[in-house]
Protein backbone atom coordinates (compact mmCIF):
# COMPACT_ATOMS: atom_id res chain seq x y z
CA UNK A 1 1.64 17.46 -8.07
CA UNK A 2 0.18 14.16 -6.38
CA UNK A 3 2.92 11.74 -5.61
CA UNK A 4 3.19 8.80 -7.72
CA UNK A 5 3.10 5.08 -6.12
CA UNK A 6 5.18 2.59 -8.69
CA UNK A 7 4.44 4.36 -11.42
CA UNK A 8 0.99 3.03 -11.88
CA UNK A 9 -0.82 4.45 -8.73
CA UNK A 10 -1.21 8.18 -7.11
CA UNK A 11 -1.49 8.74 -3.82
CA UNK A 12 -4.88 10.32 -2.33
CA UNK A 13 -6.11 11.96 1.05
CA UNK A 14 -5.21 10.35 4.67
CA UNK A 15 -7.65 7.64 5.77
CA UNK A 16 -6.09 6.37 9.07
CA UNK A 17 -2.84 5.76 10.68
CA UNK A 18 -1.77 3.03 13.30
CA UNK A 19 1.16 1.55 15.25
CA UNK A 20 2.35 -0.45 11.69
CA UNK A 21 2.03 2.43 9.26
CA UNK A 22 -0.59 4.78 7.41
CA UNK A 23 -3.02 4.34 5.15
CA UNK A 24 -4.28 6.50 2.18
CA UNK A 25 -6.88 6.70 -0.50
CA UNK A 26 -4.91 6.03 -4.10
CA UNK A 27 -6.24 5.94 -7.71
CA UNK A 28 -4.51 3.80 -10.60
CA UNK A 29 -3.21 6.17 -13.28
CA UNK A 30 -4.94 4.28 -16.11
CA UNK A 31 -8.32 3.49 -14.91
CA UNK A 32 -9.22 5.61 -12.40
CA UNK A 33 -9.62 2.52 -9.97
CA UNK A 34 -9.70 3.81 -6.05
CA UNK A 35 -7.30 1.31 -4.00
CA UNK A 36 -5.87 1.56 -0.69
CA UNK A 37 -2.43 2.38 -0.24
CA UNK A 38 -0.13 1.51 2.99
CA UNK A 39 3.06 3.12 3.65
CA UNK A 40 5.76 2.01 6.29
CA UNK A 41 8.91 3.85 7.06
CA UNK A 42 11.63 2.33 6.05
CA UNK A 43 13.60 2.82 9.10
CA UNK A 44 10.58 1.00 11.00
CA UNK A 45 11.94 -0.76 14.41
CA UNK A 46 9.86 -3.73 13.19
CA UNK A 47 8.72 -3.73 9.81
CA UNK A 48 5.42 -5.71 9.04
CA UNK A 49 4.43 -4.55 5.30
CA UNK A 50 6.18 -7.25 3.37
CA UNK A 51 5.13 -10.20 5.72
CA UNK A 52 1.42 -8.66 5.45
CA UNK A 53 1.86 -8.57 1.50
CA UNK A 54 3.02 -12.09 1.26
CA UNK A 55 0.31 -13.26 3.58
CA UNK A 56 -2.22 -11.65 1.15
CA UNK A 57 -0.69 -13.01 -1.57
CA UNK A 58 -0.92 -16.40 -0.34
CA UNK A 59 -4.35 -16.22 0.75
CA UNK A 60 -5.57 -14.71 -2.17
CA UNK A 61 -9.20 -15.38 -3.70
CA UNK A 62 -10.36 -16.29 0.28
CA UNK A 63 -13.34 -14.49 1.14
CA UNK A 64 -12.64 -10.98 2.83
CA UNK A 65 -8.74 -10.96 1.84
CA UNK A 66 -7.80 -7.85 0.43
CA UNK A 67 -6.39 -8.03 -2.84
CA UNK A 68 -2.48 -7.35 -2.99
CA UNK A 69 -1.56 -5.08 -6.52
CA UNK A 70 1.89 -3.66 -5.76
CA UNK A 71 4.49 -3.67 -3.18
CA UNK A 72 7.28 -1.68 -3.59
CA UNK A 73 9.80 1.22 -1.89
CA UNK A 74 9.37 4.62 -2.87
CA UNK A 75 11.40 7.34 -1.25
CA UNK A 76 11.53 6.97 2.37
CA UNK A 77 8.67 4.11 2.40
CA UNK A 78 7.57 0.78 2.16
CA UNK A 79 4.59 0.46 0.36
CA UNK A 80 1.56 -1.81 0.05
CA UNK A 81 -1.65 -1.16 -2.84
């Protein structure tokens, strides 16, 4: 059983990992759509994902700005699609 992202998203294979968190290959449920998915630890020392989603969200539309779809927690993460 793939683990589920908000309900909407499953998670994928390991791309990468860094000092802020890993990232993974997801698919939306629905449509099949591939998306990136970040996860942070909750009990991070510094936790970055929800200034990084906000700062997508308000630069969204600019040229080379990854689009922002979810952020939620799920489990023992912070997550970013």
């Amino acid at each position: 059983m793939a683990l589920q992202i908000g309900d909407k998203y499953v998670l994928g294979k390991k791309l990468g990992a860094g000092s802020f968190g890993q990232i993974f290959e997801g698919r939306e449920r629905k449509t099949g759509r591939r998306v990136a998915v970040k996860l942070e630890e909750r009990r991070a020392r510094h936790p970055q994902l929800h200034y990084e989603f906000r700062l997508y969200r308000a630069l969204a539309g600019g040229a080379g700005i990854p689009a922002a779809h979810w952020y939620g927690e799920e489990g023992d993460y912070r997550v970013l699609v």
